[in-house]
C-alpha atoms as a PDB file:
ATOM      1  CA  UNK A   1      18.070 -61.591 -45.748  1.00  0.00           C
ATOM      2  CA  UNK A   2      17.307 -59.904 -49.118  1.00  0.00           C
ATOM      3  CA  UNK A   3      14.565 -60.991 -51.747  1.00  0.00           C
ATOM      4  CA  UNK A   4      12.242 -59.114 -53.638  1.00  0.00           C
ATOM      5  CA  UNK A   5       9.161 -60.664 -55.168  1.00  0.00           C
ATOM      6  CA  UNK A   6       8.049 -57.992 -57.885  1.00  0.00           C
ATOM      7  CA  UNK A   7      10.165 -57.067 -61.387  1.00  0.00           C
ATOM      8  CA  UNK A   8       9.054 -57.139 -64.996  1.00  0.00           C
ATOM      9  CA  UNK A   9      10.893 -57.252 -67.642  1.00  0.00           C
ATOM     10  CA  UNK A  10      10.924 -55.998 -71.623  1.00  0.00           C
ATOM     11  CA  UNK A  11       7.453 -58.437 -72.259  1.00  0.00           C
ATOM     12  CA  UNK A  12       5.423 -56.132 -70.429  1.00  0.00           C
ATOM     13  CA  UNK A  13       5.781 -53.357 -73.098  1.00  0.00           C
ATOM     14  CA  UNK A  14       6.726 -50.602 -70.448  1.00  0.00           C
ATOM     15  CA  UNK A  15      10.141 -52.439 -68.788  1.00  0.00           C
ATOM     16  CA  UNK A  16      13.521 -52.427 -70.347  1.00  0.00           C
ATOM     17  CA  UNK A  17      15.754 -55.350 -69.843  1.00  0.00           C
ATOM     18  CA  UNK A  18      15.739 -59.356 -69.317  1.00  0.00           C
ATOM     19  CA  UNK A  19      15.779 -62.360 -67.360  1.00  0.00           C
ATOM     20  CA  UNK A  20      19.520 -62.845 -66.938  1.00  0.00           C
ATOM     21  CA  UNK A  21      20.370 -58.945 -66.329  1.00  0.00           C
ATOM     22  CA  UNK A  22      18.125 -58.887 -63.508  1.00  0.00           C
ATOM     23  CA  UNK A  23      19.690 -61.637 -62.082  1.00  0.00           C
ATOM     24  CA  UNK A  24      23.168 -60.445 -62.186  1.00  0.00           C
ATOM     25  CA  UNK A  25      21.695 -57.309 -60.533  1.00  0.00           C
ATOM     26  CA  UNK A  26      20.215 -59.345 -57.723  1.00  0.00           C
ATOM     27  CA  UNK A  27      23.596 -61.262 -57.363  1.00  0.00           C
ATOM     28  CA  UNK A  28      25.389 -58.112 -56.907  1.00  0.00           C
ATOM     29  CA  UNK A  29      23.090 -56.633 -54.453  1.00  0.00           C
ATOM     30  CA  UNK A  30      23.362 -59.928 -52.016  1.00  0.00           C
ATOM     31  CA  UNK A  31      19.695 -60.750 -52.663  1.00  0.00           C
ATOM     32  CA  UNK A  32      19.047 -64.341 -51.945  1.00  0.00           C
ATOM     33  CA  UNK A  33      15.746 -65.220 -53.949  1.00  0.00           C
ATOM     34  CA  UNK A  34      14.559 -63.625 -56.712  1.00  0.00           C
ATOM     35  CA  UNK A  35      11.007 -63.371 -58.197  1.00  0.00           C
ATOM     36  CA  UNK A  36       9.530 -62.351 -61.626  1.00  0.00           C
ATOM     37  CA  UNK A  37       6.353 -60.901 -61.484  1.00  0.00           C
ATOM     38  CA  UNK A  38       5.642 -59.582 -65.497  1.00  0.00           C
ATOM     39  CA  UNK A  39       2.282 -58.298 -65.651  1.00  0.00           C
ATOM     40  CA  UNK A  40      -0.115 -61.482 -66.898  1.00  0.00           C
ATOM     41  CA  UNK A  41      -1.512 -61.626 -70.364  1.00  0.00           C
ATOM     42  CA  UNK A  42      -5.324 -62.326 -70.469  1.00  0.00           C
ATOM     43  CA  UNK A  43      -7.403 -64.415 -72.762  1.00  0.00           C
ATOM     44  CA  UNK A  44      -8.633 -62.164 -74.847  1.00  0.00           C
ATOM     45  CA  UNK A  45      -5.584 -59.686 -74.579  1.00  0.00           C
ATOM     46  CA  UNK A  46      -7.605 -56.661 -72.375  1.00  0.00           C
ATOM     47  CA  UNK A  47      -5.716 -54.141 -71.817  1.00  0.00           C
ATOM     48  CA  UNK A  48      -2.434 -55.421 -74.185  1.00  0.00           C
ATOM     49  CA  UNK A  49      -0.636 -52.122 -73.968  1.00  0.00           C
ATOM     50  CA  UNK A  50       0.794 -53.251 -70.642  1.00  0.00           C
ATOM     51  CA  UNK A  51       1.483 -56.992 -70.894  1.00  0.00           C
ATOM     52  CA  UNK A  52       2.481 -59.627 -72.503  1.00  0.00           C
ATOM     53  CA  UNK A  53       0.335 -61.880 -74.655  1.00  0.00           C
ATOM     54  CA  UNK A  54      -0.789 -65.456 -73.929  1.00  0.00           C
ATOM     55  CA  UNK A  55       1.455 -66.970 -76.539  1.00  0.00           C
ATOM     56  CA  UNK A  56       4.884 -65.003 -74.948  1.00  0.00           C
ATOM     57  CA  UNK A  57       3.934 -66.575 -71.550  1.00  0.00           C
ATOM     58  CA  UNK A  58       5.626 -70.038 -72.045  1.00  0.00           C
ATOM     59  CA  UNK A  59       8.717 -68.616 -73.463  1.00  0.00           C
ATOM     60  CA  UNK A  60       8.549 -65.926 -70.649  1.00  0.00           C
ATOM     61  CA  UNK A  61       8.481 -68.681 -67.966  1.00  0.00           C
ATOM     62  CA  UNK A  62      10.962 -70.922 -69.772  1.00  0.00           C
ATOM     63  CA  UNK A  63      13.495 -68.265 -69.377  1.00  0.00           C
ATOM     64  CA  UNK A  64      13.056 -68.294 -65.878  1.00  0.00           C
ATOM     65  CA  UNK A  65      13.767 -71.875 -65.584  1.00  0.00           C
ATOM     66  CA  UNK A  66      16.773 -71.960 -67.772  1.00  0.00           C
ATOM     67  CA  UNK A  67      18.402 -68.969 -65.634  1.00  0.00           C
ATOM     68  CA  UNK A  68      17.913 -71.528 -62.320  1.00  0.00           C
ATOM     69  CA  UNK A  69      19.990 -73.545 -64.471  1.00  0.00           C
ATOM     70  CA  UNK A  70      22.731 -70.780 -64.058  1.00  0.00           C
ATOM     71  CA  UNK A  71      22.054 -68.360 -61.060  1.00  0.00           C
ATOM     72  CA  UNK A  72      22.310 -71.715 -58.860  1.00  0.00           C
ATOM     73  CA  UNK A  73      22.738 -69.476 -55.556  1.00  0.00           C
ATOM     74  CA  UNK A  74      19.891 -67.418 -56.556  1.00  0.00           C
ATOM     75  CA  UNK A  75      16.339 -68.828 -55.431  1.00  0.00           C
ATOM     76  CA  UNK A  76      14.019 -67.767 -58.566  1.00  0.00           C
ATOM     77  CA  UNK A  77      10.824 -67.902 -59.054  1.00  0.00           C
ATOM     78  CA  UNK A  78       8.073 -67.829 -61.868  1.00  0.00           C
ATOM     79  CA  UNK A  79       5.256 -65.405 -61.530  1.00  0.00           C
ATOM     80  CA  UNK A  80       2.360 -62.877 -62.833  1.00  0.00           C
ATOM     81  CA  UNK A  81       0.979 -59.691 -61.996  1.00  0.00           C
ATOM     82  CA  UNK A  82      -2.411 -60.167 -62.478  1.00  0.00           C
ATOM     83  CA  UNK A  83      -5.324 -57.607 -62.707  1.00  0.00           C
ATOM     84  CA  UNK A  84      -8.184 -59.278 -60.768  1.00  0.00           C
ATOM     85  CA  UNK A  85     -11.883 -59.847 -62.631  1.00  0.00           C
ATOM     86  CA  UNK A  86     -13.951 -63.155 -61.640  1.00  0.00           C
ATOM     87  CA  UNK A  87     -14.264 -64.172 -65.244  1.00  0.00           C
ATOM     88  CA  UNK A  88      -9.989 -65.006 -65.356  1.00  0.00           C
ATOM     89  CA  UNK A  89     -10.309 -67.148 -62.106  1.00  0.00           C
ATOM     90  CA  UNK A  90      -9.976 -70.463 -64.409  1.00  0.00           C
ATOM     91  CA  UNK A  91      -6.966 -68.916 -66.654  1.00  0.00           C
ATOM     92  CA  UNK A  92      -5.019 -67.993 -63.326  1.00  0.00           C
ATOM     93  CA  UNK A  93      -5.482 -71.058 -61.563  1.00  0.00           C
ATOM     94  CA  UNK A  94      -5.853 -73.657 -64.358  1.00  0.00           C
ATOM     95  CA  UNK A  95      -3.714 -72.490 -67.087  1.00  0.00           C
ATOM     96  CA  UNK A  96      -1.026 -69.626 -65.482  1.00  0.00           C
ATOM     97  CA  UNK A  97      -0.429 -72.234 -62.379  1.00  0.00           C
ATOM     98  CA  UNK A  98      -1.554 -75.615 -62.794  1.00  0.00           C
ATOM     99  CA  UNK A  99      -0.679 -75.904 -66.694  1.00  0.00           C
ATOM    100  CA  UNK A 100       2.147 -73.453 -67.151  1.00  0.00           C
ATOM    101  CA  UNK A 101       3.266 -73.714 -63.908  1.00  0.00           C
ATOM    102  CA  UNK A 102       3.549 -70.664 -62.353  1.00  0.00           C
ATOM    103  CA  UNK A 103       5.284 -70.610 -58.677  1.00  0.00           C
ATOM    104  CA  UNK A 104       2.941 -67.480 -57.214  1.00  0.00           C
ATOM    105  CA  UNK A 105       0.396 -64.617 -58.142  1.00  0.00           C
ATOM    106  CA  UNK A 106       1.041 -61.273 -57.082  1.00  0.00           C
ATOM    107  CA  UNK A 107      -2.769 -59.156 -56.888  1.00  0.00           C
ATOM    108  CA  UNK A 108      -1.946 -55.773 -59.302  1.00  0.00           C
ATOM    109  CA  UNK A 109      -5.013 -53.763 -59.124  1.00  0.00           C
ATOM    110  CA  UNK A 110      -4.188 -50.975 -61.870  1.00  0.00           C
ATOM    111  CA  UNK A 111      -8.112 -51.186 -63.111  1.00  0.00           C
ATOM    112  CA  UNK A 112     -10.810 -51.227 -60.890  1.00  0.00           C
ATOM    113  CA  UNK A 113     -14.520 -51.263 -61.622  1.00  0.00           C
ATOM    114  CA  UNK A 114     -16.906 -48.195 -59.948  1.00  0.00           C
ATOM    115  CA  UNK A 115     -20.714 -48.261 -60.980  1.00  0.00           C
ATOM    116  CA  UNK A 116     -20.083 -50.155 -64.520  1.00  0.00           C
ATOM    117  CA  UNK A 117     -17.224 -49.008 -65.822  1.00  0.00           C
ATOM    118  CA  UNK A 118     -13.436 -49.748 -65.019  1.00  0.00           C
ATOM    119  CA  UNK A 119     -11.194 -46.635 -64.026  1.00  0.00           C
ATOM    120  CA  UNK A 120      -7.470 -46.084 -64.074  1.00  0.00           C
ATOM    121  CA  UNK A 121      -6.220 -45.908 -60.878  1.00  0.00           C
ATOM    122  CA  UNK A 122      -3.573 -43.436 -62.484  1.00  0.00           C
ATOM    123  CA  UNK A 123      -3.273 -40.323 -64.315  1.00  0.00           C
ATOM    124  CA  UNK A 124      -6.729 -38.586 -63.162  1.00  0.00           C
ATOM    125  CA  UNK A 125      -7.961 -37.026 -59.977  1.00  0.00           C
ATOM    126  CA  UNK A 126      -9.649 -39.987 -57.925  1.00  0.00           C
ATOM    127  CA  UNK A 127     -13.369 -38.978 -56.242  1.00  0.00           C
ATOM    128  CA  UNK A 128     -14.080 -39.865 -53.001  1.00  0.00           C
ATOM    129  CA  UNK A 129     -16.813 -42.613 -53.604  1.00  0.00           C
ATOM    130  CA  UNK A 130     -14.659 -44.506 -56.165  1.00  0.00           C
ATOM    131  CA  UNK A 131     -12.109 -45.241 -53.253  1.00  0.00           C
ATOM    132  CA  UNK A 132     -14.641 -47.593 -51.709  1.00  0.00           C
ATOM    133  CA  UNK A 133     -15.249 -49.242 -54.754  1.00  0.00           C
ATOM    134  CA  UNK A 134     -11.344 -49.908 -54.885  1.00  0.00           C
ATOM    135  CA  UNK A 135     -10.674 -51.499 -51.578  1.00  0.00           C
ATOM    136  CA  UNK A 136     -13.327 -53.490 -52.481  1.00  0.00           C
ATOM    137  CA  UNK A 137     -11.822 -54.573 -55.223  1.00  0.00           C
ATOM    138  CA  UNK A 138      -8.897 -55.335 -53.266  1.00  0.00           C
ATOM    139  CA  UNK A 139     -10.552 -57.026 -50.533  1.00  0.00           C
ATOM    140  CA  UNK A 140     -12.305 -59.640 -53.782  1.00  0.00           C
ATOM    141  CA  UNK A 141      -8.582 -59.864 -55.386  1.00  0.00           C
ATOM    142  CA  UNK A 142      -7.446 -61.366 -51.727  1.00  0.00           C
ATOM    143  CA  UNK A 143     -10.484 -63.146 -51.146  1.00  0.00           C
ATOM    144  CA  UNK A 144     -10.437 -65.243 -54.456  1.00  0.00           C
ATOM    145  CA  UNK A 145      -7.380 -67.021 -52.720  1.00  0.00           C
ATOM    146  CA  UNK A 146      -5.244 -67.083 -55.945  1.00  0.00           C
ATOM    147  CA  UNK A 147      -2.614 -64.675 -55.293  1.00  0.00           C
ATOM    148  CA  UNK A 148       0.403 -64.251 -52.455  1.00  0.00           C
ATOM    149  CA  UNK A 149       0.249 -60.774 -51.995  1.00  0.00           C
ATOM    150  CA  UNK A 150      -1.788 -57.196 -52.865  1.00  0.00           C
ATOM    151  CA  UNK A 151       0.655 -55.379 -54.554  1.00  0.00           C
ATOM    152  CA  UNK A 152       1.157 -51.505 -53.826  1.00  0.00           C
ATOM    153  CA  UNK A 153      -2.180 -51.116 -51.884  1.00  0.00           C
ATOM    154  CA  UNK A 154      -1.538 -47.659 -51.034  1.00  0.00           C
ATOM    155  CA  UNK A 155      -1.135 -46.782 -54.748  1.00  0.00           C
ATOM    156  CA  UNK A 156      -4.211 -44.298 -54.948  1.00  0.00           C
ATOM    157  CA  UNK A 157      -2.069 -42.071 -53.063  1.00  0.00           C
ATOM    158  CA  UNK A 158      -1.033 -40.684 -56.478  1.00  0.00           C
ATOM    159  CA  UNK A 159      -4.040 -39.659 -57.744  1.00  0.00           C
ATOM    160  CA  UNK A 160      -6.335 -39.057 -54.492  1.00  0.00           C
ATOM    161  CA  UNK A 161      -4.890 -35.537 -53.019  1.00  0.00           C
ATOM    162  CA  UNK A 162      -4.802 -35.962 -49.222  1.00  0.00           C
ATOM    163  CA  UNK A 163      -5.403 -38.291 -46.195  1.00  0.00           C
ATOM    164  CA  UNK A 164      -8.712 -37.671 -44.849  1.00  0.00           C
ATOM    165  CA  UNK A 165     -11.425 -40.087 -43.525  1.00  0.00           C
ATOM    166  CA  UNK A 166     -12.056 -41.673 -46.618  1.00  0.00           C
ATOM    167  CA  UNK A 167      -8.760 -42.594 -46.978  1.00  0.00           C
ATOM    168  CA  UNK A 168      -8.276 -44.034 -43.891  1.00  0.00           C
ATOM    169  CA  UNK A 169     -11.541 -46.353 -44.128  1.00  0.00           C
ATOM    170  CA  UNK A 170     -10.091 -47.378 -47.796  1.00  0.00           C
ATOM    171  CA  UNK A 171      -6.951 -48.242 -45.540  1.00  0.00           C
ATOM    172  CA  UNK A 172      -8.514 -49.999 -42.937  1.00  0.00           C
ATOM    173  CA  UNK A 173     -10.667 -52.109 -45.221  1.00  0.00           C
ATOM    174  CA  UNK A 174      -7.885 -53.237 -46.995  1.00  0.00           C
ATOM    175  CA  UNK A 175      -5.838 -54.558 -44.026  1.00  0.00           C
ATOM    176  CA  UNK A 176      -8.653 -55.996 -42.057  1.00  0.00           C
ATOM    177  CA  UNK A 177      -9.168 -58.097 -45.142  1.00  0.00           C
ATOM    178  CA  UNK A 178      -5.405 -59.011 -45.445  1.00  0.00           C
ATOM    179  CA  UNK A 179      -5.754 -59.600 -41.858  1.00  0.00           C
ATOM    180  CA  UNK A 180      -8.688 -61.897 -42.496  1.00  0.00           C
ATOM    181  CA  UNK A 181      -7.282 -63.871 -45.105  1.00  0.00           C
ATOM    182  CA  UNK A 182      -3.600 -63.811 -44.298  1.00  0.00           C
ATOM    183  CA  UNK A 183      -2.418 -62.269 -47.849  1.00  0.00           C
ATOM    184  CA  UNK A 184       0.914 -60.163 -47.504  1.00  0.00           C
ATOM    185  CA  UNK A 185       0.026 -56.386 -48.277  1.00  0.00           C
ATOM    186  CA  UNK A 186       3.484 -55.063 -50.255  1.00  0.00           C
ATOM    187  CA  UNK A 187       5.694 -51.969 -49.854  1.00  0.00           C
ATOM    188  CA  UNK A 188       6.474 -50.702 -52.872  1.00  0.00           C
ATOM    189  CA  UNK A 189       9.415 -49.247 -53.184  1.00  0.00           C
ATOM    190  CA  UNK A 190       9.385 -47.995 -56.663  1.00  0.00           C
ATOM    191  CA  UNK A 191       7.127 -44.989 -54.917  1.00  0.00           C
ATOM    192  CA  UNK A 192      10.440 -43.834 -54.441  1.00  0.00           C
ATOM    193  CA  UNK A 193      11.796 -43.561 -57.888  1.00  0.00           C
ATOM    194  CA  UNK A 194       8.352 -41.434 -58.642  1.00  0.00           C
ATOM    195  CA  UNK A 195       7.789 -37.429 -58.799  1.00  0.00           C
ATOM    196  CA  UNK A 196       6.505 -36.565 -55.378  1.00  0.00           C
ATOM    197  CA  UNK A 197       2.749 -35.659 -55.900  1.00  0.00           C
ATOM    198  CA  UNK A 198       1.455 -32.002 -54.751  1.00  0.00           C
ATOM    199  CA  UNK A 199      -1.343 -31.314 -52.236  1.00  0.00           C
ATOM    200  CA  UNK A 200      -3.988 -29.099 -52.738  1.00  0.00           C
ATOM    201  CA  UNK A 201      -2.060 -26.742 -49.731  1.00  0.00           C
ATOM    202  CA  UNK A 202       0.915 -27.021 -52.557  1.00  0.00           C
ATOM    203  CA  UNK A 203       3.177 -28.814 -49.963  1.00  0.00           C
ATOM    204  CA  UNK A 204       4.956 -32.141 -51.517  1.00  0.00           C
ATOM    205  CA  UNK A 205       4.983 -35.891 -50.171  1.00  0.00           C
ATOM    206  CA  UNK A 206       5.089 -38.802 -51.576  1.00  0.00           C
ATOM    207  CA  UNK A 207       2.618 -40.521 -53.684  1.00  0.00           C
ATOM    208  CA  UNK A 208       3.156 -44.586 -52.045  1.00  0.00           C
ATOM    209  CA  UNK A 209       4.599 -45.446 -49.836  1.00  0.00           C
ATOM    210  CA  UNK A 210       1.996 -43.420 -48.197  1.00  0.00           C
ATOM    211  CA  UNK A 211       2.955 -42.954 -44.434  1.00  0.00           C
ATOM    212  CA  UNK A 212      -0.579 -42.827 -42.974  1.00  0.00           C
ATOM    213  CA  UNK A 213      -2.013 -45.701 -44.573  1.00  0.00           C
ATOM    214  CA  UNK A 214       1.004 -47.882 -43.149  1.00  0.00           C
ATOM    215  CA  UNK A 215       0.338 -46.719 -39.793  1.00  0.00           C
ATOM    216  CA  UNK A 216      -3.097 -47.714 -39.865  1.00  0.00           C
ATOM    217  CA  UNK A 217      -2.161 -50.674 -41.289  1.00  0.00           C
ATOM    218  CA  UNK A 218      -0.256 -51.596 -38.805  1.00  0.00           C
ATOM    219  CA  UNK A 219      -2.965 -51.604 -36.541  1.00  0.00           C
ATOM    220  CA  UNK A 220      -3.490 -54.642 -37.869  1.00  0.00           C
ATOM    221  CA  UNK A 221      -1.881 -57.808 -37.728  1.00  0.00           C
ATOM    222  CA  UNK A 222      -0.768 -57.495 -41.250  1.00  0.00           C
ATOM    223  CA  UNK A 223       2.555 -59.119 -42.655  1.00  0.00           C
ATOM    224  CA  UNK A 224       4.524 -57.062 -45.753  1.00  0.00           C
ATOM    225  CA  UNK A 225       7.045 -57.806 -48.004  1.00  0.00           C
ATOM    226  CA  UNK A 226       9.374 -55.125 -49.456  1.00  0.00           C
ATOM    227  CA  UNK A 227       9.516 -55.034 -53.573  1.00  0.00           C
ATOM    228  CA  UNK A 228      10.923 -53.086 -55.800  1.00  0.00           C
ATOM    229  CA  UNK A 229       8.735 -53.405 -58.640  1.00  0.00           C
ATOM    230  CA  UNK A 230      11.897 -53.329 -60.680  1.00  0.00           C
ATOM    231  CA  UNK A 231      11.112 -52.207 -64.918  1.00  0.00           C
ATOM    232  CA  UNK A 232      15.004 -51.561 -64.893  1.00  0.00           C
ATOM    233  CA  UNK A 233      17.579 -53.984 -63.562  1.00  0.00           C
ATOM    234  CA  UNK A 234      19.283 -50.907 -61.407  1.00  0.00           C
ATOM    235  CA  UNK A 235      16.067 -50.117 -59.674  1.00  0.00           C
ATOM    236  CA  UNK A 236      15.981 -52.966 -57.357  1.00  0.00           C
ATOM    237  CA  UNK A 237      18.262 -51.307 -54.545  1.00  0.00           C
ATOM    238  CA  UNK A 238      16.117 -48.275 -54.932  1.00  0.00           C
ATOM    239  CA  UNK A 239      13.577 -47.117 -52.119  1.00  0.00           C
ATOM    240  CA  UNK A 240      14.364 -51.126 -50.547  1.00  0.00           C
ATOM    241  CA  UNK A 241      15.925 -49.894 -47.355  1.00  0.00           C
ATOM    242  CA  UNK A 242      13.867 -47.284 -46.903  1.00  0.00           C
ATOM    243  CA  UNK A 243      10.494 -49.136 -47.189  1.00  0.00           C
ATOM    244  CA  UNK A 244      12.086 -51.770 -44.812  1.00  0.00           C
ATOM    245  CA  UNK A 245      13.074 -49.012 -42.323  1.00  0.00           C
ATOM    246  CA  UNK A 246       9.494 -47.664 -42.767  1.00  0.00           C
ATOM    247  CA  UNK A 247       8.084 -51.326 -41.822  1.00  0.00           C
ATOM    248  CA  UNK A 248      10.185 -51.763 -38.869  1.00  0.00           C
ATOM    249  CA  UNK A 249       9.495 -48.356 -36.869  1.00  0.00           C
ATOM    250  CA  UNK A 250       5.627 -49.032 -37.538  1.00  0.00           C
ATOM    251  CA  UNK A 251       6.209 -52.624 -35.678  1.00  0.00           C
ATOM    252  CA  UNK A 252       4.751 -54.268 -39.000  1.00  0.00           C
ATOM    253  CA  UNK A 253       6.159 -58.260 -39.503  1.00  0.00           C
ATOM    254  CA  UNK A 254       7.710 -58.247 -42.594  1.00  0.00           C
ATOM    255  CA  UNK A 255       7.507 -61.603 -44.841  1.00  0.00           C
ATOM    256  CA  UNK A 256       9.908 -63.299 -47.111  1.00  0.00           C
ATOM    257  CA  UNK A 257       7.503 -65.783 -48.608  1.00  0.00           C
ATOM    258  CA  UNK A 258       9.813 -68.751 -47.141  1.00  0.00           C
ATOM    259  CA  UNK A 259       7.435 -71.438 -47.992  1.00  0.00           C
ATOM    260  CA  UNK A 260       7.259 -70.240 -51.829  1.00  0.00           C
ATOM    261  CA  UNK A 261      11.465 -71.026 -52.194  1.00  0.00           C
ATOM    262  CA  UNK A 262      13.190 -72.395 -48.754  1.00  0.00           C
ATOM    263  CA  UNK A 263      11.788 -75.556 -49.575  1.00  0.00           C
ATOM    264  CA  UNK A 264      13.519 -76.230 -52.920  1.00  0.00           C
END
């Protein structure tokens, strides 16, 4: 079985490509449901540079529904990337899903506020203290109960340099709360399209998926799914077997969201 719950497309400002391209992508890769996951505008358009706005959202979701009409062996499905804050709680549940009627929220925690402020989880160093502050973040995104997975947990790995203790406890928060409230934790794959990310000892690895925070994650009992967090339509093979490989030697249950598309 193939499905893959995370891909954007040319809304969210960094993506190239549409609706109906990724699904003759998915089609010719065997995949049997297919989810959109374009990063969610906001209600007063924070951080804009990276999403759509709240007036592109119907026609966004309306495209989704019109390619059901013609991918008829491909399950789709409507979704947003979201960037968790409690003050959006009533625009994800009662406008994104209950109004608009989007099918799932996927937790995308880009942002994430440390003593005040809100940091970039990319494209600086990250300190130790602020990882706390992030898997706490994560552990409020999965606690809200609005979305269906934590997208790309192990993320930091491209900005923190190297596993340590810190690390680990970041990882071990994380999947005790996914644990706790039965939210999927995601493999990214797109870690694999990335530049690998060099240690302070100048050795190479890979920024996400970061080996040792699946392996304590799987001391857990954590489910997965495998994305590809697609911004191209000829991404979504890439890193997929791999990260599924990865998830089966670590004994981890991977998750196809069945009750979010066998029932239609």
């Amino acid at each position: 079985m193939q499905t893959n719950f995370h891909t954007h497309t040319w809304r969210c400002k960094h993506a190239e490509g549409d609706i109906g391209e990724y699904c003759r992508a998915a089609v010719a890769q065997g995949y049997d449901a297919l989810g959109f996951s374009d990063h969610a505008p906001l209600p007063d358009n924070r951080w804009l540079h990276v999403r759509m706005t709240p007036e592109m959202a119907p026609e966004y979701l309306a495209a989704i529904d019109a390619a059901k009409n013609v991918f008829t062996g491909l399950h789709l499905l409507k979704g947003f990337e979201c960037e968790y804050d409690d003050v959006y709680v009533n625009w994800f549940r009662d406008e994104l899903l209950d109004r608009m009627g989007a099918e799932y929220l996927v937790a995308g925690c880009h942002w994430f506020p440390h003593h005040g402020a809100w940091l970039d989880l990319y494209g600086r160093p990250m300190q130790r203290n602020e990882l706390t502050s992030y898997a706490e973040y994560c552990v409020e995104a999965m606690e809200s109960g609005l979305f269906t997975f934590l997208a790309h947990p192990d993320a930091f790995g491209l900005s923190y340099p190297e596993w340590d203790t810190q690390a680990e406890n970041c990882a071990r928060i994380i999947a005790e709360a996914a644990a706790a409230f039965d939210v999927a934790l995601e493999i990214n794959a797109s870690g694999f399209r990335k530049r690998p990310v060099v240690m302070p000892n100048g050795k190479q690895r890979r920024g996400y998926p970061w080996l040792p925070f699946w392996e304590t994650a799987a001391q857990y009992r954590i489910k997965v799914v495998i994305c590809s967090d697609a911004h191209v339509p000829d991404e979504m093979h890439i890193g997929m077997r791999e990260s599924r490989e990865m998830a089966e030697k670590l004994g981890i249950e991977i998750t196809h969201l069945p009750h979010l598309w066998q029932k239609k």
